[in-house]
PDB file of N, CA and C in Angstrom:
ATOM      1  N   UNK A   1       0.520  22.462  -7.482  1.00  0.00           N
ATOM      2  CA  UNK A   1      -0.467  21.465  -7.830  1.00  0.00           C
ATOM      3  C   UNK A   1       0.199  20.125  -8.166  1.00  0.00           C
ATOM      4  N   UNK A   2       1.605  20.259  -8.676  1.00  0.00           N
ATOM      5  CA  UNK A   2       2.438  19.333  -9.260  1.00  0.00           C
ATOM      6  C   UNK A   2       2.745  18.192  -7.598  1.00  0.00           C
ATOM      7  N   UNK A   3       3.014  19.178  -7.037  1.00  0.00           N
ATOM      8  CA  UNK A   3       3.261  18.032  -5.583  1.00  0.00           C
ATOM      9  C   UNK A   3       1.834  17.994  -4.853  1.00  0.00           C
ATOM     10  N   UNK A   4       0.770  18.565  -5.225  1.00  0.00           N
ATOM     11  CA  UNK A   4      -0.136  17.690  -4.237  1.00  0.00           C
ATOM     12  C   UNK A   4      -0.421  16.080  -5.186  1.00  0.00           C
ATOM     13  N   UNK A   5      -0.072  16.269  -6.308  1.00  0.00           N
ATOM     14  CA  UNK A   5      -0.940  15.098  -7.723  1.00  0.00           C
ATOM     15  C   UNK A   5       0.342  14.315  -7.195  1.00  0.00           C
ATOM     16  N   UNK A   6       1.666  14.463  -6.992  1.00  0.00           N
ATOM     17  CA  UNK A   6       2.904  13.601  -6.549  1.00  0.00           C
ATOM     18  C   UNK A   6       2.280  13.017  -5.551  1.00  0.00           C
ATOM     19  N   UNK A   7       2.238  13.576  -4.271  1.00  0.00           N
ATOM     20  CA  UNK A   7       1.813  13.344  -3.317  1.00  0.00           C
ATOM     21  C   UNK A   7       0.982  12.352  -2.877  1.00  0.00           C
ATOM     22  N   UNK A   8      -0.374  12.563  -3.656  1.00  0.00           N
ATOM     23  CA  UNK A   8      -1.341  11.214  -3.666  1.00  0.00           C
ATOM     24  C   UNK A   8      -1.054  10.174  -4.439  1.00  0.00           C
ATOM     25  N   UNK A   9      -0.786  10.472  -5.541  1.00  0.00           N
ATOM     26  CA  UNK A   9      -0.239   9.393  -6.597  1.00  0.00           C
ATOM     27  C   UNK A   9       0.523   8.869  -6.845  1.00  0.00           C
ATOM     28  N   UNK A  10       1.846   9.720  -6.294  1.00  0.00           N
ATOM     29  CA  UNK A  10       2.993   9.035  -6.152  1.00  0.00           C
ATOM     30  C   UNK A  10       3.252   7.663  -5.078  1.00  0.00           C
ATOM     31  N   UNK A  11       2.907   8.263  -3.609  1.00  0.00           N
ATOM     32  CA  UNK A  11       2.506   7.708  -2.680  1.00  0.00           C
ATOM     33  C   UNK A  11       1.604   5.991  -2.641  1.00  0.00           C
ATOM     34  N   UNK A  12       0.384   6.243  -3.649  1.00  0.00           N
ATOM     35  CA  UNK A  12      -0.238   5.268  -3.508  1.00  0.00           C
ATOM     36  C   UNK A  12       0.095   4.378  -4.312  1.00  0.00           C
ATOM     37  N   UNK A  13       0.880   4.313  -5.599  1.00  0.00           N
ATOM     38  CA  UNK A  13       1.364   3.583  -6.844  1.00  0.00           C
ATOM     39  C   UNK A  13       2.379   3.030  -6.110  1.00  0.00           C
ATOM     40  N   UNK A  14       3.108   3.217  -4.831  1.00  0.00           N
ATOM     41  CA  UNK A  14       4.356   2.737  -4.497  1.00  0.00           C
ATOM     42  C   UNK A  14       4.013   2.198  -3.365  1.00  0.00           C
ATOM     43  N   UNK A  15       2.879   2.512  -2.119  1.00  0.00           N
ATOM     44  CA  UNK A  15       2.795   2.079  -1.319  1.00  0.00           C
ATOM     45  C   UNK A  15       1.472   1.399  -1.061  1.00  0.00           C
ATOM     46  N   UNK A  16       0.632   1.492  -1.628  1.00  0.00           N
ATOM     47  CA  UNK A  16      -0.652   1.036  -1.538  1.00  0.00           C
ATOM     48  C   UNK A  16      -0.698   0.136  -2.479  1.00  0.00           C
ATOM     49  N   UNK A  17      -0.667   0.319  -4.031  1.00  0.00           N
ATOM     50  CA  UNK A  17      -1.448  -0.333  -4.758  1.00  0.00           C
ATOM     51  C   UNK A  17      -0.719  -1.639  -4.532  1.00  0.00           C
ATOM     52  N   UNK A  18       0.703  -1.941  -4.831  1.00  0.00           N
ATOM     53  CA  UNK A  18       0.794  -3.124  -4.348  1.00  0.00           C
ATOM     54  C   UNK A  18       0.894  -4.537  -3.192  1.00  0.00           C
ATOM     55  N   UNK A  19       0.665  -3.604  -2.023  1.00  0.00           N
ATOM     56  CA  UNK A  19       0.026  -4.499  -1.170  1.00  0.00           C
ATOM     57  C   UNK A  19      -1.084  -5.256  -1.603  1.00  0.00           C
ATOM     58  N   UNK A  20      -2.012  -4.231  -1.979  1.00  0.00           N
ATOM     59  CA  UNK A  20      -3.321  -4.750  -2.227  1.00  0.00           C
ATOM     60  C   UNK A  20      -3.531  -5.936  -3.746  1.00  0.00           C
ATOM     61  N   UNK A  21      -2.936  -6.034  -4.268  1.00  0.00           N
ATOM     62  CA  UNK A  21      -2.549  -6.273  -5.268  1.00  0.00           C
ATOM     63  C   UNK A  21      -1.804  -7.808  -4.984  1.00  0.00           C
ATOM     64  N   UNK A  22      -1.144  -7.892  -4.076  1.00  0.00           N
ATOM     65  CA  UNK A  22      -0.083  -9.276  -3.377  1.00  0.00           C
ATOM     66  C   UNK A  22      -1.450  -9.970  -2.352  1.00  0.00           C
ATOM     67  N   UNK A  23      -2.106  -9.200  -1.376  1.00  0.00           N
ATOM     68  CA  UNK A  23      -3.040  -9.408  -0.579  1.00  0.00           C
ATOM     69  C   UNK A  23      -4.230 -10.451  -1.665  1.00  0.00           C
ATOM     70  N   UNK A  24      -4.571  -9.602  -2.765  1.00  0.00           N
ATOM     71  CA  UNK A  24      -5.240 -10.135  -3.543  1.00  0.00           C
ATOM     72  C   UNK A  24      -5.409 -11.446  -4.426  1.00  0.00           C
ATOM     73  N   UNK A  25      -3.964 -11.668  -4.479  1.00  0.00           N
ATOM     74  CA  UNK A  25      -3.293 -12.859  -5.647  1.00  0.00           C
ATOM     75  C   UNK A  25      -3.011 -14.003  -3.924  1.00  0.00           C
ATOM     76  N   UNK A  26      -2.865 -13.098  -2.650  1.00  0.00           N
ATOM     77  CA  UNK A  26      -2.526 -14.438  -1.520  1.00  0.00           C
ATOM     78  C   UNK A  26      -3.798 -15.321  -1.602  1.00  0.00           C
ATOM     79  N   UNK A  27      -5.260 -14.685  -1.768  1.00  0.00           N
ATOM     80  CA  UNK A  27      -5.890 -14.669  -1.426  1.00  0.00           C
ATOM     81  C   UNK A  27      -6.863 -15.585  -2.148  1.00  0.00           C
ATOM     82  N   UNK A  28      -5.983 -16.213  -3.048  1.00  0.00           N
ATOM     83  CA  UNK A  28      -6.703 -17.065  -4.202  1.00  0.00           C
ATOM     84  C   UNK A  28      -5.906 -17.954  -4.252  1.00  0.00           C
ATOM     85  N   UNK A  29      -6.317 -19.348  -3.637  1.00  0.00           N
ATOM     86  CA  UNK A  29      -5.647 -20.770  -3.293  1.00  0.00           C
ATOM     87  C   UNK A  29      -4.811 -20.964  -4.910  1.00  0.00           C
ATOM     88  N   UNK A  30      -5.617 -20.962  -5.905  1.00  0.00           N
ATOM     89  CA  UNK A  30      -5.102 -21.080  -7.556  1.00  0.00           C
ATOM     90  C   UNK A  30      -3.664 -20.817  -7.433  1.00  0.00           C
ATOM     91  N   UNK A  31      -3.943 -19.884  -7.142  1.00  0.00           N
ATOM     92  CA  UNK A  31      -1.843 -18.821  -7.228  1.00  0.00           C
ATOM     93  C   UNK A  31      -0.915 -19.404  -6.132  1.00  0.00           C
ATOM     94  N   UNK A  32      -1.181 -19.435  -4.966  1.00  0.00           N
ATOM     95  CA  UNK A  32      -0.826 -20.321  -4.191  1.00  0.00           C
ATOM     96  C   UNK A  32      -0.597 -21.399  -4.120  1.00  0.00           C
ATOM     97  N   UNK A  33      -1.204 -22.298  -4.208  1.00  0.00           N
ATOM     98  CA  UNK A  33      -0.582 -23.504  -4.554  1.00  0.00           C
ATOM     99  C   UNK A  33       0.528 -24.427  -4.632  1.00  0.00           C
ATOM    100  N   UNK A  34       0.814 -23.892  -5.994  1.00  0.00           N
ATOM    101  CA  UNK A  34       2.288 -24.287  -6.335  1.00  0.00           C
ATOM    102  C   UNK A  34       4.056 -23.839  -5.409  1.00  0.00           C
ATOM    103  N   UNK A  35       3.388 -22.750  -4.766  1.00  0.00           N
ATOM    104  CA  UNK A  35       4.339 -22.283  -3.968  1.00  0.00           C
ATOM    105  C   UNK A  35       4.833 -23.158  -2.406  1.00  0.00           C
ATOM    106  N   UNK A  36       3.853 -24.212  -1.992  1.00  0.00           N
ATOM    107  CA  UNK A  36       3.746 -24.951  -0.935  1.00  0.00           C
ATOM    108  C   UNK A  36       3.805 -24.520   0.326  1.00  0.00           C
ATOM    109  N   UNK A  37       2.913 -22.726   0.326  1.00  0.00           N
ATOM    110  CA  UNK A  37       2.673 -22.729   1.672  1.00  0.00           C
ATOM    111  C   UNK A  37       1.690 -23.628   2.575  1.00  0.00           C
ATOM    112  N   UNK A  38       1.997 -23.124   3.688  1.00  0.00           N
ATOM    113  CA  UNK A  38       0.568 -23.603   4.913  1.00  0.00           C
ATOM    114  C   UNK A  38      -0.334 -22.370   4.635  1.00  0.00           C
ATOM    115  N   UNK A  39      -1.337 -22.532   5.454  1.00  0.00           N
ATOM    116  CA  UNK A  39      -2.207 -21.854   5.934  1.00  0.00           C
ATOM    117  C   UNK A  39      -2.088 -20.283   6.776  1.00  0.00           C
ATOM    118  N   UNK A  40      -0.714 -20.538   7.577  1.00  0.00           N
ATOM    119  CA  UNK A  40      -0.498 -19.736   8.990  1.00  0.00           C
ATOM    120  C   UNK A  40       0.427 -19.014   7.963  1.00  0.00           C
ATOM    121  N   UNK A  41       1.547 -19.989   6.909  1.00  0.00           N
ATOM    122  CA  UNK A  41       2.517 -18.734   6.113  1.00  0.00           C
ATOM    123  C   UNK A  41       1.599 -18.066   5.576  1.00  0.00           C
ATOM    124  N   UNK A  42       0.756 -18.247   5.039  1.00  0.00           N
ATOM    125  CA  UNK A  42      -0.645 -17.110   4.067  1.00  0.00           C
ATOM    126  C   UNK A  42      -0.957 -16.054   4.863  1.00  0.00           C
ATOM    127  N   UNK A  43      -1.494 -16.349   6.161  1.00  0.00           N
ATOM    128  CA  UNK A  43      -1.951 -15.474   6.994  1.00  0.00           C
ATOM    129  C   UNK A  43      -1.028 -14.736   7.778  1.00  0.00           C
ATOM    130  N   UNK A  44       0.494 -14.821   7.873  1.00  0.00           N
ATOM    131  CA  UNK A  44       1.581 -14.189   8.338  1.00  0.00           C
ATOM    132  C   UNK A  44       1.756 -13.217   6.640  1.00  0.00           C
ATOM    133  N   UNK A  45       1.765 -13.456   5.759  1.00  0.00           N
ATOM    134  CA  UNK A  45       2.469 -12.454   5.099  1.00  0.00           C
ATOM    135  C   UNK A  45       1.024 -11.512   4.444  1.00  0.00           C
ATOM    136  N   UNK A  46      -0.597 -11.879   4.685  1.00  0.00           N
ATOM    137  CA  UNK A  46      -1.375 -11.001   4.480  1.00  0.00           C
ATOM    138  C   UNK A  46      -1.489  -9.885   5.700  1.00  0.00           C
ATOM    139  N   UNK A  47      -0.792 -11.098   7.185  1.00  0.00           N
ATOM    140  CA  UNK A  47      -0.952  -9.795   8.237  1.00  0.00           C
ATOM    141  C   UNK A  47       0.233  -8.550   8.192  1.00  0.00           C
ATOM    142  N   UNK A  48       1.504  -8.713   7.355  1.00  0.00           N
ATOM    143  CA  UNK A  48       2.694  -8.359   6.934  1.00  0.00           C
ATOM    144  C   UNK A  48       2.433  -7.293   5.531  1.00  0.00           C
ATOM    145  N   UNK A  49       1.606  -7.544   4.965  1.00  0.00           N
ATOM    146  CA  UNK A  49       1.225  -6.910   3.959  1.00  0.00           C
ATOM    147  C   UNK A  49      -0.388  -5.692   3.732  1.00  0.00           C
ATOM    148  N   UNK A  50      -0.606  -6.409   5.504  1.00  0.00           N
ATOM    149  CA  UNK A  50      -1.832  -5.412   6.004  1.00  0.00           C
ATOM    150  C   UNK A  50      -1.315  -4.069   6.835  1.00  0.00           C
ATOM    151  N   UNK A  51       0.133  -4.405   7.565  1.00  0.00           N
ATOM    152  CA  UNK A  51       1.009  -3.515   7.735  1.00  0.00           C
ATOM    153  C   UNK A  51       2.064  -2.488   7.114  1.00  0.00           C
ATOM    154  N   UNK A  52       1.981  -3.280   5.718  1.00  0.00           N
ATOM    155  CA  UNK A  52       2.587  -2.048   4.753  1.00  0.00           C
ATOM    156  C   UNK A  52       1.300  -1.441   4.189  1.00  0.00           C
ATOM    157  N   UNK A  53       0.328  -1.895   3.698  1.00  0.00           N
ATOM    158  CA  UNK A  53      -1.260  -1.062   3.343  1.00  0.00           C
ATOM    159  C   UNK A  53      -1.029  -0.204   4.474  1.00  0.00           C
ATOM    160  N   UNK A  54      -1.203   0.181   6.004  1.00  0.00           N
ATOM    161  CA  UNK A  54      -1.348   0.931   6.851  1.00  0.00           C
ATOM    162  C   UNK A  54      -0.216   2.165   6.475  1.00  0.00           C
ATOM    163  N   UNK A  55       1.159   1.535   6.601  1.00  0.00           N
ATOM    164  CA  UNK A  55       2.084   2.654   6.625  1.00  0.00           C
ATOM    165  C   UNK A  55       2.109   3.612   5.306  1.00  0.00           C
ATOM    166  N   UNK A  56       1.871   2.447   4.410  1.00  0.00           N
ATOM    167  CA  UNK A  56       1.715   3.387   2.828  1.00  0.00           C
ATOM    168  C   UNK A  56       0.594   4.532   3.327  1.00  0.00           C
ATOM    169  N   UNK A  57      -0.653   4.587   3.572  1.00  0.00           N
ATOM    170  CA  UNK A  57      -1.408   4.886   3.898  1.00  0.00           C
ATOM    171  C   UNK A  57      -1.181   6.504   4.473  1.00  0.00           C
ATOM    172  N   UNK A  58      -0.852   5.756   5.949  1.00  0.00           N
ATOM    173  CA  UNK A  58      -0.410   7.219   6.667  1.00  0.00           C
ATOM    174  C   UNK A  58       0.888   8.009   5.940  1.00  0.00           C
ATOM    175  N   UNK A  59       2.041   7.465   5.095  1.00  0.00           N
ATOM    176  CA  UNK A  59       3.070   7.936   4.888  1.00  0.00           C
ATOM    177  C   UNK A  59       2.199   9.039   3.254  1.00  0.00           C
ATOM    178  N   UNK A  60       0.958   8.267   2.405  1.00  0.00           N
ATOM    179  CA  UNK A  60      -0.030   8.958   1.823  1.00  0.00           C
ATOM    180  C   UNK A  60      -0.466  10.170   2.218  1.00  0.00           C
ATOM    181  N   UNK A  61      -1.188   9.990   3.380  1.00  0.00           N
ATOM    182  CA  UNK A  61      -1.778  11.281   4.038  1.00  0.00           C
ATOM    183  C   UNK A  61      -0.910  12.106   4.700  1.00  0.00           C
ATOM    184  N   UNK A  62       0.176  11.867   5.160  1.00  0.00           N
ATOM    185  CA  UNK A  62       1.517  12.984   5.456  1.00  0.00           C
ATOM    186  C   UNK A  62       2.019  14.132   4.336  1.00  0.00           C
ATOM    187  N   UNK A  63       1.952  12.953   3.100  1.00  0.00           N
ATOM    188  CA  UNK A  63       2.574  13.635   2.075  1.00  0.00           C
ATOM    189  C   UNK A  63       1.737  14.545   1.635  1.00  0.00           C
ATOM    190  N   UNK A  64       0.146  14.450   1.696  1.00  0.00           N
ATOM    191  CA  UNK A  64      -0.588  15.009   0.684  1.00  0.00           C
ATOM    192  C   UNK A  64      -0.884  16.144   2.008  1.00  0.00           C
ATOM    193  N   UNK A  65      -0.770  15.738   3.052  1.00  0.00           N
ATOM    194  CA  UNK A  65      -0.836  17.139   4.090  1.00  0.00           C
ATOM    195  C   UNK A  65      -0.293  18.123   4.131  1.00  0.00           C
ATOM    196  N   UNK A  66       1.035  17.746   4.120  1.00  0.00           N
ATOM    197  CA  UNK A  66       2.365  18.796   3.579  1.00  0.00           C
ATOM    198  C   UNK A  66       2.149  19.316   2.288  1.00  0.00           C
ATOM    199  N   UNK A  67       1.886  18.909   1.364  1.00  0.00           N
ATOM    200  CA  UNK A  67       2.136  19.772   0.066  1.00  0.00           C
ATOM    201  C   UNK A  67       0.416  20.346   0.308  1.00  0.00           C
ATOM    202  N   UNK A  68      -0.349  20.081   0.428  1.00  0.00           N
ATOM    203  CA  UNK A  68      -1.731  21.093   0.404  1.00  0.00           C
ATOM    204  C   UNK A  68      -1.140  22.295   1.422  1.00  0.00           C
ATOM    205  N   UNK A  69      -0.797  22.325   3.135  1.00  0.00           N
ATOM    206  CA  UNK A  69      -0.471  23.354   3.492  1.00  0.00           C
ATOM    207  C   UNK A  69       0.711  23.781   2.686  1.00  0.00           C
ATOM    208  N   UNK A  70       1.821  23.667   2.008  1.00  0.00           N
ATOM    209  CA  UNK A  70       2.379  24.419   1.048  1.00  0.00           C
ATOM    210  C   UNK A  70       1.873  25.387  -0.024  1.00  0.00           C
ATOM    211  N   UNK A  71       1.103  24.471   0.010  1.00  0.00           N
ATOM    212  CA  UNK A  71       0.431  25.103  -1.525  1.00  0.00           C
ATOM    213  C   UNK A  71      -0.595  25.692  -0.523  1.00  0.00           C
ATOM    214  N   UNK A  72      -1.081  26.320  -0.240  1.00  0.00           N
ATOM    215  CA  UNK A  72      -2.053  27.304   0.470  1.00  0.00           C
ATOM    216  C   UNK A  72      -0.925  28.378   1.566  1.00  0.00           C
ATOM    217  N   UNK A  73      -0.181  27.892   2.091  1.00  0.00           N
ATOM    218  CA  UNK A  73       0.486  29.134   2.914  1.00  0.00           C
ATOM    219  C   UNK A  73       1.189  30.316   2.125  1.00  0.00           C
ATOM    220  N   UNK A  74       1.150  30.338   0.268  1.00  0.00           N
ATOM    221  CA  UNK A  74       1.772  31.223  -0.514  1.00  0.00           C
ATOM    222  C   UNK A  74       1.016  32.282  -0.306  1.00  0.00           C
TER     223      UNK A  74
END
């Protein structure tokens, strides 16, 4: 039970939540600002950060696949 709760949680605290989290703060001119991007750098590192959301994602559902068939093939 210990690695399926790893599995999802571990997974998403490292690969998910903070994309979404960077995506979120790009996404508000306020925070931005001061940093002196353009427009196109904003939208290169939300499309860069829409690609780690994906891999976190699937590398999520791998993990939690594997340890559920573990934990059921006993």
């Amino acid at each position: 039970l210990g690695s399926v709760a790893g599995a999802v949680f571990g997974s998403s605290m490292m690969f998910v939540f903070p994309p979404l989290m960077y995506m979120g703060a790009l996404q508000q001119p306020r925070l931005v600002a001061g940093e002196g991007w353009t427009p196109a750098e904003i939208q290169r590192r939300l499309r860069w950060n829409r690609a780690l959301l994906g891999g976190g994602l699937v590398l999520g559902a791998m993990g939690t696949f594997n340890s559920v068939k573990a934990l059921f093939a006993k």
